[in-house]
C-alpha atoms as a PDB file:
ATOM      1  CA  UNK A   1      65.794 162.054 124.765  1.00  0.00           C
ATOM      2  CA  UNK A   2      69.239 164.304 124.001  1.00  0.00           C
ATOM      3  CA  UNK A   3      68.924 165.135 120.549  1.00  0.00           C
ATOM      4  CA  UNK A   4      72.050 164.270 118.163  1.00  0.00           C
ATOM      5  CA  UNK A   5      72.940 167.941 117.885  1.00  0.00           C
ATOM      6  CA  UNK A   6      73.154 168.187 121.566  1.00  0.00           C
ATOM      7  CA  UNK A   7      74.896 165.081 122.062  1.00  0.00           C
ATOM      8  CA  UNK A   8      78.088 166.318 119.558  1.00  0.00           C
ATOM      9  CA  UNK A   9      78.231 169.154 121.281  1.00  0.00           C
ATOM     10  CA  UNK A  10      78.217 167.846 124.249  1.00  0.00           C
ATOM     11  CA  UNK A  11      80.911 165.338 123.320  1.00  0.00           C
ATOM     12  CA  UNK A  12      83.396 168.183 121.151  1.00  0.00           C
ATOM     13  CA  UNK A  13      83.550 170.197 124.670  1.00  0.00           C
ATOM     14  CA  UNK A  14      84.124 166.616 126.009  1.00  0.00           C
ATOM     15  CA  UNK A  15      87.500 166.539 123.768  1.00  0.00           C
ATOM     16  CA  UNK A  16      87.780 170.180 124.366  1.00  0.00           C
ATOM     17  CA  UNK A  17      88.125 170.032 128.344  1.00  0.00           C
ATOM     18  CA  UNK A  18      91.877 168.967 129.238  1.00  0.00           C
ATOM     19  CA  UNK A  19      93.209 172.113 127.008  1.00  0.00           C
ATOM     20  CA  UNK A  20      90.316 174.318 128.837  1.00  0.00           C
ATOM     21  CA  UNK A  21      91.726 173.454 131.915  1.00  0.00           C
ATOM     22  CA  UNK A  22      95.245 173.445 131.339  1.00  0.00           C
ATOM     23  CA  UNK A  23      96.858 176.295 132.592  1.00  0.00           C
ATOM     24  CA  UNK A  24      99.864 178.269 131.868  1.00  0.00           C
ATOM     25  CA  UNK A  25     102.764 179.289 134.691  1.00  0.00           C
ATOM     26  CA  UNK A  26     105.078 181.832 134.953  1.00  0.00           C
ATOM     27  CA  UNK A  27     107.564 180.897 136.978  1.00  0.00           C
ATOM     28  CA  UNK A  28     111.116 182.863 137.402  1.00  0.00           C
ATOM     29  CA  UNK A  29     113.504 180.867 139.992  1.00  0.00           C
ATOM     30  CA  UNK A  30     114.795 181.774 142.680  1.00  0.00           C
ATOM     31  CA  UNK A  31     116.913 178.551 144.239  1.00  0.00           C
ATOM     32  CA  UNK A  32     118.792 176.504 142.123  1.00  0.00           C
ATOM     33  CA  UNK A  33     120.142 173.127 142.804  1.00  0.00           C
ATOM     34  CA  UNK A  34     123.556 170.960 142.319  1.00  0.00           C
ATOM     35  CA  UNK A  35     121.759 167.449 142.566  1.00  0.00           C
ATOM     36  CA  UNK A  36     118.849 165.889 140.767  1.00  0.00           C
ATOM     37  CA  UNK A  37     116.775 164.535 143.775  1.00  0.00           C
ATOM     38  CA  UNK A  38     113.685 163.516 145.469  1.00  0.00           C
ATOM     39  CA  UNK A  39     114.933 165.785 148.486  1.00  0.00           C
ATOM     40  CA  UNK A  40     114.628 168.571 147.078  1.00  0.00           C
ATOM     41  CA  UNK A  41     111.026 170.594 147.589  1.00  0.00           C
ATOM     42  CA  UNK A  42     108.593 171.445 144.793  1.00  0.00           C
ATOM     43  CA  UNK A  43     109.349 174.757 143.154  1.00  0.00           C
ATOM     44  CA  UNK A  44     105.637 174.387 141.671  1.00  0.00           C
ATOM     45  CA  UNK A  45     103.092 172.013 140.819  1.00  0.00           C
ATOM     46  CA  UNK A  46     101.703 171.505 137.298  1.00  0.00           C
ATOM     47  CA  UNK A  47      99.203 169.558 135.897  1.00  0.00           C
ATOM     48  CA  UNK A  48      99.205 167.354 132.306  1.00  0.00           C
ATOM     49  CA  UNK A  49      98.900 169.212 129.905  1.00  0.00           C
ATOM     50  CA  UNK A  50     100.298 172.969 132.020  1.00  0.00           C
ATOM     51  CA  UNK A  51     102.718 174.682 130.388  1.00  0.00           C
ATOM     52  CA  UNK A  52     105.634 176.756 132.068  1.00  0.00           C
ATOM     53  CA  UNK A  53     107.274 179.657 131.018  1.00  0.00           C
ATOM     54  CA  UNK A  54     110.577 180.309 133.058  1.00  0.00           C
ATOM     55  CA  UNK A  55     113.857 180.695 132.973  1.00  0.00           C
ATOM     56  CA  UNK A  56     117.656 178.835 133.321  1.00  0.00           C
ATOM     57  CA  UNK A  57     120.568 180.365 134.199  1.00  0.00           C
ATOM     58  CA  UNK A  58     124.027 179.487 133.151  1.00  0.00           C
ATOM     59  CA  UNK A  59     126.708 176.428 133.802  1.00  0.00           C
ATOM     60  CA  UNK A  60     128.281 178.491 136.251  1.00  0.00           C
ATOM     61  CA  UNK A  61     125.339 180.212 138.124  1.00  0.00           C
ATOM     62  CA  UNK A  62     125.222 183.803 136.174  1.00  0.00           C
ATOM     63  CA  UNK A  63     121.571 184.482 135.418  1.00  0.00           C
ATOM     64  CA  UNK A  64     120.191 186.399 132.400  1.00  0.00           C
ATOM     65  CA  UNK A  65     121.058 189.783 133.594  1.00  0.00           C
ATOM     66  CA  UNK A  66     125.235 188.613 134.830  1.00  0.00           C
ATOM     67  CA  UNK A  67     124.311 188.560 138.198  1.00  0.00           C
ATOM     68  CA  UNK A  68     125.904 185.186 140.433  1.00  0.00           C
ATOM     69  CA  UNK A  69     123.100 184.148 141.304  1.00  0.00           C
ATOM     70  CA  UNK A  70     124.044 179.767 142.203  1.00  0.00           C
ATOM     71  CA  UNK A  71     127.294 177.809 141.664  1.00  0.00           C
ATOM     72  CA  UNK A  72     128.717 175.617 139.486  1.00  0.00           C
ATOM     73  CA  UNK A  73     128.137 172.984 137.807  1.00  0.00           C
ATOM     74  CA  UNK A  74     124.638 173.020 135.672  1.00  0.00           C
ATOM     75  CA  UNK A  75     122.308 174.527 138.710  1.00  0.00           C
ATOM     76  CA  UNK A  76     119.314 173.507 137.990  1.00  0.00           C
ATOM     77  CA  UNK A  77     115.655 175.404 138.017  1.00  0.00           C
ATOM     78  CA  UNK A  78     112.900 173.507 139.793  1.00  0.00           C
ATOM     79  CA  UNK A  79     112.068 170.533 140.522  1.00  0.00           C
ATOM     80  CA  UNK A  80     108.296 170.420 139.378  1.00  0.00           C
ATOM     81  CA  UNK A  81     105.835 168.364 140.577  1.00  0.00           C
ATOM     82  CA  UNK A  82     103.574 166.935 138.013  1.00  0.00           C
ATOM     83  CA  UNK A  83     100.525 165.710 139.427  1.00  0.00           C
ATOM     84  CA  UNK A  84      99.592 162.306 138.646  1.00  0.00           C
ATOM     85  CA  UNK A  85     102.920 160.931 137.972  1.00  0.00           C
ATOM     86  CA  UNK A  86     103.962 158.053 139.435  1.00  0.00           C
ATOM     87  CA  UNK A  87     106.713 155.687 139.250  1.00  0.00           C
ATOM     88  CA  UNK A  88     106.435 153.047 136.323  1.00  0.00           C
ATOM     89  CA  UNK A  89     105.069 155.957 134.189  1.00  0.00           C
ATOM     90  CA  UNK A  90     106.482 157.985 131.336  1.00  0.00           C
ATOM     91  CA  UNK A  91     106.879 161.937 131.505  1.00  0.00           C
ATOM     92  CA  UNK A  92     106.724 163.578 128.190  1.00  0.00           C
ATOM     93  CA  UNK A  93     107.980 166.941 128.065  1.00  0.00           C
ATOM     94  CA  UNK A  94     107.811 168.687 124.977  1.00  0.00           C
ATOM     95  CA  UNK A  95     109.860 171.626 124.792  1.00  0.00           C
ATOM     96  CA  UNK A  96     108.199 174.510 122.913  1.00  0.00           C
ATOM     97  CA  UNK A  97     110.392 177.468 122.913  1.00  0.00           C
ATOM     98  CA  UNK A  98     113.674 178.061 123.902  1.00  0.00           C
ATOM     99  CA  UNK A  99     115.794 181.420 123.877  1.00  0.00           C
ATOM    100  CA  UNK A 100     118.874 183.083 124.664  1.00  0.00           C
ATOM    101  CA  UNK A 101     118.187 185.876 126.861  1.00  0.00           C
ATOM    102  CA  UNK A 102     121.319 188.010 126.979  1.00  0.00           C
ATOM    103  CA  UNK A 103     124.130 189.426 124.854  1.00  0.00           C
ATOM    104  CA  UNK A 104     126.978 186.768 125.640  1.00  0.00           C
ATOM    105  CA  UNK A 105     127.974 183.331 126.257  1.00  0.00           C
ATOM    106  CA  UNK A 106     131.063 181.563 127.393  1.00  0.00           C
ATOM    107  CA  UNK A 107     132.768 178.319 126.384  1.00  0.00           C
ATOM    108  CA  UNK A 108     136.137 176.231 127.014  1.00  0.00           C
ATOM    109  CA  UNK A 109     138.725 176.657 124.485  1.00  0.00           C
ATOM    110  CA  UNK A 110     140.940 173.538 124.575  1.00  0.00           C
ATOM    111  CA  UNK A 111     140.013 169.535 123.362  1.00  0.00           C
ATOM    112  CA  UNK A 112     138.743 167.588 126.211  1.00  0.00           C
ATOM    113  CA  UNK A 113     141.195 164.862 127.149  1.00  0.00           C
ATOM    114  CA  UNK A 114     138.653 162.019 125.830  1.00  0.00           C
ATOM    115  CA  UNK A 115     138.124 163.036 122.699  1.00  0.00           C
ATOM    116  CA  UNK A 116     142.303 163.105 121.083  1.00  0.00           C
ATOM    117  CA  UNK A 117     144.519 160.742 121.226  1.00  0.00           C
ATOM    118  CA  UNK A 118     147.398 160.448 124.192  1.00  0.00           C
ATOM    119  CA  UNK A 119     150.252 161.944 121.631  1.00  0.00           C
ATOM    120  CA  UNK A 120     148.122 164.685 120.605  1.00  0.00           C
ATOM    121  CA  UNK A 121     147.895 165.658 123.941  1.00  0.00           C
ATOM    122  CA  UNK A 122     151.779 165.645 124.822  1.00  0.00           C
ATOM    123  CA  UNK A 123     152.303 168.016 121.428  1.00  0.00           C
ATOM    124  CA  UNK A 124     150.234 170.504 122.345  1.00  0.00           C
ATOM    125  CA  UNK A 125     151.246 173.741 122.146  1.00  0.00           C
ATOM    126  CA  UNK A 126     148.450 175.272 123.876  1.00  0.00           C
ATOM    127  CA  UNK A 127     147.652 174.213 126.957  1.00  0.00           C
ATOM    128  CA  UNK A 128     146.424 177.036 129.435  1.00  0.00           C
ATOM    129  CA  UNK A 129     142.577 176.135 130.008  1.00  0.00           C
ATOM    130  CA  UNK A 130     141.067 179.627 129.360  1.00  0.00           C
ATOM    131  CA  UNK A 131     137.271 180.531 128.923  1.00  0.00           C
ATOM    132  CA  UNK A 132     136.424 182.568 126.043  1.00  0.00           C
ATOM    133  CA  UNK A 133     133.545 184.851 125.381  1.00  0.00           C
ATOM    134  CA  UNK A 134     131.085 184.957 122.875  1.00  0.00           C
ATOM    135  CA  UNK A 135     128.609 187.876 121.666  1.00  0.00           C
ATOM    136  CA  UNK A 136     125.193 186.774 120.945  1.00  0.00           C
ATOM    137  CA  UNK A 137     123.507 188.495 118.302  1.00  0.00           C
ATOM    138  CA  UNK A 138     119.843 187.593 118.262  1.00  0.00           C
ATOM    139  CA  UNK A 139     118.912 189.888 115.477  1.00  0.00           C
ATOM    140  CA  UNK A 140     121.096 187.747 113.327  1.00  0.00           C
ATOM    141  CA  UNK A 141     120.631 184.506 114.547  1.00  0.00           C
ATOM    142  CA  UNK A 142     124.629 183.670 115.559  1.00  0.00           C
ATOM    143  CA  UNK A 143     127.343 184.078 117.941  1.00  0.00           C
ATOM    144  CA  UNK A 144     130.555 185.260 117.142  1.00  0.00           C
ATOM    145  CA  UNK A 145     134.114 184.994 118.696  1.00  0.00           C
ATOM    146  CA  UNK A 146     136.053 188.061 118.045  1.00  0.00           C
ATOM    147  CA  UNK A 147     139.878 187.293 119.539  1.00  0.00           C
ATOM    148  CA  UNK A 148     142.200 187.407 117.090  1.00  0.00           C
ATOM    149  CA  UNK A 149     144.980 186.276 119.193  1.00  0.00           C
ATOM    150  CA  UNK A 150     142.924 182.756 118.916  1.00  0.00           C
ATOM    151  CA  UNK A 151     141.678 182.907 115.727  1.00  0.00           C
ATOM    152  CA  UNK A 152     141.917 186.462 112.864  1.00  0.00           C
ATOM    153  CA  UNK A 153     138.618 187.518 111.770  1.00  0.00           C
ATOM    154  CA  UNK A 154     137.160 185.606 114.267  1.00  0.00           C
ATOM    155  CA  UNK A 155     134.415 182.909 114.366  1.00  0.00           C
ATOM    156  CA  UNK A 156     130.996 183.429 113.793  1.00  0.00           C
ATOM    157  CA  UNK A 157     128.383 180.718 114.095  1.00  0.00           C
ATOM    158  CA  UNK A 158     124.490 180.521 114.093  1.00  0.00           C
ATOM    159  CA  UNK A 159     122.794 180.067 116.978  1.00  0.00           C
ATOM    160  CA  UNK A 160     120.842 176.316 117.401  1.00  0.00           C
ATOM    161  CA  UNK A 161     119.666 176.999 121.524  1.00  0.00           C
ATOM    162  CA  UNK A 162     119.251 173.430 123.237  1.00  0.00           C
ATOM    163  CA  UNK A 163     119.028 172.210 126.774  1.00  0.00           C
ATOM    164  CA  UNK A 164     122.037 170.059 128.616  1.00  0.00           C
ATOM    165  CA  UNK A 165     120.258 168.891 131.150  1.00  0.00           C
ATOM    166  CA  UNK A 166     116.779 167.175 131.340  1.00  0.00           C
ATOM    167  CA  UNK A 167     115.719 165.503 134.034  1.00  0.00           C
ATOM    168  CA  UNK A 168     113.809 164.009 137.238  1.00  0.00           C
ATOM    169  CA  UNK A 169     114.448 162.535 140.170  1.00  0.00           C
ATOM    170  CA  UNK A 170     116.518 159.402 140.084  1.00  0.00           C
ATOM    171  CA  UNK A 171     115.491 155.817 141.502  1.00  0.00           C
ATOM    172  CA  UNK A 172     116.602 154.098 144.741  1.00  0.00           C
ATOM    173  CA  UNK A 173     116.636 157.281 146.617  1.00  0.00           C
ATOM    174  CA  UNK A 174     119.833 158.320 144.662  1.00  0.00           C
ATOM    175  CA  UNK A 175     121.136 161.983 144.765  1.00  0.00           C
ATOM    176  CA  UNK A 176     122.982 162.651 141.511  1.00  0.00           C
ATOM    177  CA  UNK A 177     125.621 165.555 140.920  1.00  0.00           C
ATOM    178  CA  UNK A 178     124.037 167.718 138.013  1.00  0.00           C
ATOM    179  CA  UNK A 179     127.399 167.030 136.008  1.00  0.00           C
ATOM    180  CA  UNK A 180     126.134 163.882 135.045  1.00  0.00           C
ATOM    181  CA  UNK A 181     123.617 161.972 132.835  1.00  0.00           C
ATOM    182  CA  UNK A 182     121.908 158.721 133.678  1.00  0.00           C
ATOM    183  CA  UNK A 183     118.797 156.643 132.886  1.00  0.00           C
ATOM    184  CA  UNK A 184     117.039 159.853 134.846  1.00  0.00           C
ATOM    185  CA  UNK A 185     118.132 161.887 132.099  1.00  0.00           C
ATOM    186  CA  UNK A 186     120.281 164.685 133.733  1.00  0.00           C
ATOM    187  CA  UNK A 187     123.016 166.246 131.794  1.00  0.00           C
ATOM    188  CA  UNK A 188     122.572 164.305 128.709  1.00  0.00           C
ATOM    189  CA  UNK A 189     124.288 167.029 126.747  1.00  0.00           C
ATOM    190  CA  UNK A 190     122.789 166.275 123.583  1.00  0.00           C
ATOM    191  CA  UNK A 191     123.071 168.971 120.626  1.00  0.00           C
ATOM    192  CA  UNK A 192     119.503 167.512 119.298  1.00  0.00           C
ATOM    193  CA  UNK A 193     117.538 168.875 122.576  1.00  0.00           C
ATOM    194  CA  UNK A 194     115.967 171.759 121.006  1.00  0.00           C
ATOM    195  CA  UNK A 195     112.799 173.557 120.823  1.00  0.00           C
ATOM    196  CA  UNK A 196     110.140 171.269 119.264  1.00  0.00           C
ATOM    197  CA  UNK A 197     111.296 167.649 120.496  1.00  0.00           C
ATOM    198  CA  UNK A 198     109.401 165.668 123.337  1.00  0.00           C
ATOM    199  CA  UNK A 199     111.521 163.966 125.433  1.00  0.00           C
ATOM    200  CA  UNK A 200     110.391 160.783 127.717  1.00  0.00           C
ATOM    201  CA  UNK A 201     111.618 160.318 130.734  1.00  0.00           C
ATOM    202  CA  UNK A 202     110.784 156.818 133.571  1.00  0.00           C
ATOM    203  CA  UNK A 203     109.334 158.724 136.696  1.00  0.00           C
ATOM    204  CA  UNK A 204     110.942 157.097 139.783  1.00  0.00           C
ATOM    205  CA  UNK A 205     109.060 159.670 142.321  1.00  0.00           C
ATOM    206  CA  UNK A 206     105.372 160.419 142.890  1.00  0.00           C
ATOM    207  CA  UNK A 207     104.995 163.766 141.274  1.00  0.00           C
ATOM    208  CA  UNK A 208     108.568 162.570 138.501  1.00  0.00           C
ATOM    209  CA  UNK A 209     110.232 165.836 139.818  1.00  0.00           C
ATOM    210  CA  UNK A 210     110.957 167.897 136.696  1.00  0.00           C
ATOM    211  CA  UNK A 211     114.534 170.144 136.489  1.00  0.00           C
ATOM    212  CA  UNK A 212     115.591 171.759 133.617  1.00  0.00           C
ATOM    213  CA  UNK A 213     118.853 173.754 133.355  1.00  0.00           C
ATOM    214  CA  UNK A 214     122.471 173.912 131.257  1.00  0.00           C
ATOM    215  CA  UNK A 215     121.319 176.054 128.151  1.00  0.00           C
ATOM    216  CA  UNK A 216     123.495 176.142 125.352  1.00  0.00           C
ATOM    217  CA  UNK A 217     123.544 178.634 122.423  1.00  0.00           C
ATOM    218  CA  UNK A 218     124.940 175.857 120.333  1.00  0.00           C
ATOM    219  CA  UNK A 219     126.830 172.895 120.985  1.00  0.00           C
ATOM    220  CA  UNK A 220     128.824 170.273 118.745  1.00  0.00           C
ATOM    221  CA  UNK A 221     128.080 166.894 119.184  1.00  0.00           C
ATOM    222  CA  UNK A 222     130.088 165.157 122.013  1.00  0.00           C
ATOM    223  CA  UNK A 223     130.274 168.700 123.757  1.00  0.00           C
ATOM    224  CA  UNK A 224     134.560 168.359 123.176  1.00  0.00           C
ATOM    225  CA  UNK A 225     135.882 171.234 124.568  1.00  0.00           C
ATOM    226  CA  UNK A 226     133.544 170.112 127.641  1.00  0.00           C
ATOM    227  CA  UNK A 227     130.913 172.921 127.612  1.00  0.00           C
ATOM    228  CA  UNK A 228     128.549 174.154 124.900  1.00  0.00           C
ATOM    229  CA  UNK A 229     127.889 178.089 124.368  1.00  0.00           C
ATOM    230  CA  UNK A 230     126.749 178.226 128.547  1.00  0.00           C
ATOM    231  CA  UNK A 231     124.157 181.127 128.423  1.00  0.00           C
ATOM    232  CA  UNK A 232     121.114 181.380 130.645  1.00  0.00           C
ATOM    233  CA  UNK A 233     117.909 180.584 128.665  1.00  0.00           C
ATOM    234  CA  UNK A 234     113.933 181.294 128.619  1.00  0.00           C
ATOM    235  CA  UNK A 235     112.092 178.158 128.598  1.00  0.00           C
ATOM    236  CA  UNK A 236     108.906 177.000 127.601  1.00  0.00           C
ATOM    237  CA  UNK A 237     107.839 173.325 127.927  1.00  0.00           C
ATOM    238  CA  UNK A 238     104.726 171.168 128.341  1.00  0.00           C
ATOM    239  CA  UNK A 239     104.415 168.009 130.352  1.00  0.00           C
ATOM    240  CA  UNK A 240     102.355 164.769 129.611  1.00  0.00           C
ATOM    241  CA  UNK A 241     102.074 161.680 131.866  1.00  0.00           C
ATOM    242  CA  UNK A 242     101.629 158.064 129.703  1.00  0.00           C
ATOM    243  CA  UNK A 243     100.535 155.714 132.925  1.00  0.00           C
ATOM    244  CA  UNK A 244     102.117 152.648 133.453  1.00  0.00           C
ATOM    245  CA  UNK A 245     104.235 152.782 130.493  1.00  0.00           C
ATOM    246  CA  UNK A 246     107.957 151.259 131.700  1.00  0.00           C
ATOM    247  CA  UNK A 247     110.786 152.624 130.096  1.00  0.00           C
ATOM    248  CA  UNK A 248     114.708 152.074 130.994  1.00  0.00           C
ATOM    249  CA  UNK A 249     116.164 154.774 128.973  1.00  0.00           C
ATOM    250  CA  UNK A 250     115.302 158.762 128.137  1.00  0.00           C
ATOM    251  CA  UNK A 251     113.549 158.479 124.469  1.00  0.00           C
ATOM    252  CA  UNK A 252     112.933 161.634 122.058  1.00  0.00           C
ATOM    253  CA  UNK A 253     110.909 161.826 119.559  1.00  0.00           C
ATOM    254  CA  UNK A 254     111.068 164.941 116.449  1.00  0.00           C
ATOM    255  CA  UNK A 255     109.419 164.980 113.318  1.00  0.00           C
ATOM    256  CA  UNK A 256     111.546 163.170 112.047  1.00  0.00           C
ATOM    257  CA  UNK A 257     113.336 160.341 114.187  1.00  0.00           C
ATOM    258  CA  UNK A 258     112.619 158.163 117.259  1.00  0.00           C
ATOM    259  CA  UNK A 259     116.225 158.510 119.727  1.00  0.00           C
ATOM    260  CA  UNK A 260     116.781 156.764 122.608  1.00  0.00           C
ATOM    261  CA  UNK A 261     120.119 158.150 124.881  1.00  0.00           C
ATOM    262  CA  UNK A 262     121.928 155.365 127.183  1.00  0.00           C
ATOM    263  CA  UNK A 263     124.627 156.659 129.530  1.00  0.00           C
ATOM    264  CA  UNK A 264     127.571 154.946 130.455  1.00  0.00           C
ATOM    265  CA  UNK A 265     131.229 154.633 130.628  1.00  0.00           C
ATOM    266  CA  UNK A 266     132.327 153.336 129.015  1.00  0.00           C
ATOM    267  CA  UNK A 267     131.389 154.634 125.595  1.00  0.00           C
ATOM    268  CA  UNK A 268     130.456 151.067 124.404  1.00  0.00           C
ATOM    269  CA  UNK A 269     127.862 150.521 127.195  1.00  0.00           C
ATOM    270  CA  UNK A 270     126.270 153.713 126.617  1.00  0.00           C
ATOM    271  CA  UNK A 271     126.102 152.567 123.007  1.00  0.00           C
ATOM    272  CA  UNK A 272     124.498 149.153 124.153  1.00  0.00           C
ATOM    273  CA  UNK A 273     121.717 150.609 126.614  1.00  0.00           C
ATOM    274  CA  UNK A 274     120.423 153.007 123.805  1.00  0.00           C
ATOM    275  CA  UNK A 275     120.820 150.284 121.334  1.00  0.00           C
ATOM    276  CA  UNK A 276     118.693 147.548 123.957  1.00  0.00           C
ATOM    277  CA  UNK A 277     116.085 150.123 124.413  1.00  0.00           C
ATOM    278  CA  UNK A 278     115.393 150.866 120.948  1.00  0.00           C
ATOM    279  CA  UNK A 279     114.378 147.267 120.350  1.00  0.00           C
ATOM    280  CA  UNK A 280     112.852 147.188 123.297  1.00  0.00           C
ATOM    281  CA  UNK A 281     110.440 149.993 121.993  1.00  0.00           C
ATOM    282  CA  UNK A 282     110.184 149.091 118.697  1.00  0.00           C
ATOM    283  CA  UNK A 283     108.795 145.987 119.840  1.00  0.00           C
ATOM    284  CA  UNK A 284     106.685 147.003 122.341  1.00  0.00           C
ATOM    285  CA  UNK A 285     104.979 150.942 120.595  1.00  0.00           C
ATOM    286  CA  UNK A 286     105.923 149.901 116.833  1.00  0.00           C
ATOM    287  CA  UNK A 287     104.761 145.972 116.550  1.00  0.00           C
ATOM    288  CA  UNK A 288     107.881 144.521 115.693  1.00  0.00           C
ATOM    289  CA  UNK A 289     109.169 141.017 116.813  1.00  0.00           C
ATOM    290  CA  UNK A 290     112.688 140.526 118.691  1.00  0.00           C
ATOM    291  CA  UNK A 291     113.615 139.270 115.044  1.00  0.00           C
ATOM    292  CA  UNK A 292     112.311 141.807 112.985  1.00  0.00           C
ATOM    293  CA  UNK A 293     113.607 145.052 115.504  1.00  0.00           C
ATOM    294  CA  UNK A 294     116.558 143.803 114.815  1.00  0.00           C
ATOM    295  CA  UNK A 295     116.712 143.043 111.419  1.00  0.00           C
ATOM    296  CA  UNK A 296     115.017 146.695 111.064  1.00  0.00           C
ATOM    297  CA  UNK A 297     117.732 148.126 113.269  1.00  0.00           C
ATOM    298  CA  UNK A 298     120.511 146.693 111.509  1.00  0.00           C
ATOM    299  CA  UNK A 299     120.124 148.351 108.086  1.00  0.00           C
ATOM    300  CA  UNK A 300     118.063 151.746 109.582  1.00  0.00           C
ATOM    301  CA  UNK A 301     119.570 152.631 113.036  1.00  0.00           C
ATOM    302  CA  UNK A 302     121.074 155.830 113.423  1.00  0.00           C
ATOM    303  CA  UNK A 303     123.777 156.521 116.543  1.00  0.00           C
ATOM    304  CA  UNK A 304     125.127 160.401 117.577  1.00  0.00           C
ATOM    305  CA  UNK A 305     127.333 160.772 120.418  1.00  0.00           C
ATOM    306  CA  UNK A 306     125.981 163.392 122.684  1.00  0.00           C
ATOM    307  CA  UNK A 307     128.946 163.548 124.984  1.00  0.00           C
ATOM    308  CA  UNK A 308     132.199 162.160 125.889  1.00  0.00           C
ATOM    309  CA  UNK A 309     133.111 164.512 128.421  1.00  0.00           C
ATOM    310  CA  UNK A 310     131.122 164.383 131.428  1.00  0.00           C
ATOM    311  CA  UNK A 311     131.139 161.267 133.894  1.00  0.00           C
ATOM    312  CA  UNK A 312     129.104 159.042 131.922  1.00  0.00           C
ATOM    313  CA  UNK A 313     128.997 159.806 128.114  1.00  0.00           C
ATOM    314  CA  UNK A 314     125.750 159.703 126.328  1.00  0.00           C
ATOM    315  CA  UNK A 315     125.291 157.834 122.923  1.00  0.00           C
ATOM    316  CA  UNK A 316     121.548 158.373 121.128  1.00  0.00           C
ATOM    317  CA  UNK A 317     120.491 155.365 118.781  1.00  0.00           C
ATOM    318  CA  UNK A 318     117.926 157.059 116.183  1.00  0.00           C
ATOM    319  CA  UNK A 319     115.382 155.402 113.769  1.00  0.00           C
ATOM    320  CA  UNK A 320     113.902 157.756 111.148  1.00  0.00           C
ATOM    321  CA  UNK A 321     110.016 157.629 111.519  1.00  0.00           C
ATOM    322  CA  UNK A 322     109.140 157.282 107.564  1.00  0.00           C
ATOM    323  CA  UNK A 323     111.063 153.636 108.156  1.00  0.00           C
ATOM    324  CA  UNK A 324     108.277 152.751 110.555  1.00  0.00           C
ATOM    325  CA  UNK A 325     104.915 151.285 109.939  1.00  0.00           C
ATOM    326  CA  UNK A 326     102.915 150.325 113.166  1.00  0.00           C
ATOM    327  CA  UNK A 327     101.123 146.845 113.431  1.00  0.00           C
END
């Protein structure tokens, strides 16, 4: 007979296994890609609960040491394979670290069309579209704009690194320019994708097809001037497969808040996707009736507009998790 010493050892290394045989990857790209897609071959295959270490390069295809290395816009580094993931599941990818990894970035300079009104448009004074560039300084923690023909003394800002794009390969076969966000993910543009979120995504491919790319120094919510700070980035993430799990929408969770982002245009649809999916997950994770997800959401939701500039604009609905109480 096992004796009850051997038994809960036995069963610790039992919980212990999955990290034992998790496995960490290095991977630095060489082929990036314009389209999220199911066409496009594995750059590597992970496992749940792998973690990569790689890298991103810019908006505009310079990589981390200037060099041209793809083409505008957002190429993308991957896609990876996660192995077990199949459609009608959820991929988690939590995002552990994420890091500048050169001296400068570059941005637009001018308010996006979409984001004034028509007369403020015709007044404008400036209207050359002209990229500016910024000088990281990592010691200090900002980036700082020094043209005083734009602005004296400059502008100095610290930095908050985040992700534009997220995403895997879409449904229906579908290859989607990597300007553009959808229920997929893809270039959400949202200011909140930092180091330390997990983001969910609905896997629509065997294997969901992972690519990560756009890295931003910072970036104000709705992305107005149409680009963040575009640098090229080291990445770290994690992946996760919940099985069977449907979802419609991309959902994050923090410490803090649950999000869910819904693309559209126009901006009221995106606003209605992210707004059906939170009840829709509130009900379903959380224990809440039609009734009550709604009466919850209508005195506790939360809504930040990730974008307004790319082809579909991204809304996020939020829910701060000290509201919630699971039944």
């Amino acid at each position: 007979m096992m004796s009850r010493k051997l038994f809960v050892t036995l069963a610790f290394l039992a919980l212990l296994s999955p990290r034992v045989r998790a496995e960490t990857h290095r991977f630095v790209p060489v082929r990036f890609y314009n389209t999220f897609s199911f066409a496009h071959p594995p750059a590597l295959t992970i496992k749940p609960g792998d973690r990569v270490v790689t890298k991103t390069i810019d908006a505009s295809g310079a990589d981390w040491e200037g060099r041209s290395v793809g083409v505008g816009p957002n190429p993308q580094t991957g896609p990876f394979y996660v192995e077990g993931a199949e459609p009608g599941d959820i991929l988690v990818v939590s995002i552990e670290r994420l890091d500048t990894n050169r001296a400068t970035a570059y941005s637009s300079s001018l308010l996006a069309p979409y984001t004034v009104d028509p007369q403020s448009i015709a007044t404008r004074t400036e209207r050359e579209a002209r990229r500016v560039t910024w000088q990281i300084d990592k010691a200090r923690g900002v980036a700082r704009l020094d043209a005083a023909d734009i602005q004296p003394g400059g502008i100095e800002l610290p930095l908050r690194p985040m992700l534009g794009c997220v995403g895997v390969a879409p449904a229906r076969k579908e290859a989607i320019a990597t300007s553009t966000p959808g229920a997929f993910g893809g270039n959400m543009d949202y200011a909140g994708l930092t180091a330390g979120v997990r983001i969910m995504l609905p896997v629509y491919e065997p294997g969901a097809l992972l690519f990560v790319g756009d890295g931003h120094a910072r970036q104000g919510e709705g992305e107005i001037v149409g680009t963040g700070l575009e640098t090229s980035m080291d990445v770290e993430f994690t992946v996760e497969v919940i099985k069977k799990k449907p979802a419609s929408w991309p959902r994050i969770e923090t410490d803090t808040h649950i999000m869910v982002l819904g693309s559209a245009r126009p901006l009221l649809e995106a606003l209605q996707h992210a707004t059906s999916e939170m009840q829709r997950w509130l009900m379903a994770d959380y224990g809440y009736s039609e009734r009550g997800a709604s009466l919850l959401m209508g005195q506790a939701l939360e809504y930040d507009i990730a974008n307004v500039v790319d082809p579909s604009f991204t809304v996020v609905a939020k829910v701060q998790k000290s509201l919630l109480v699971r039944r």
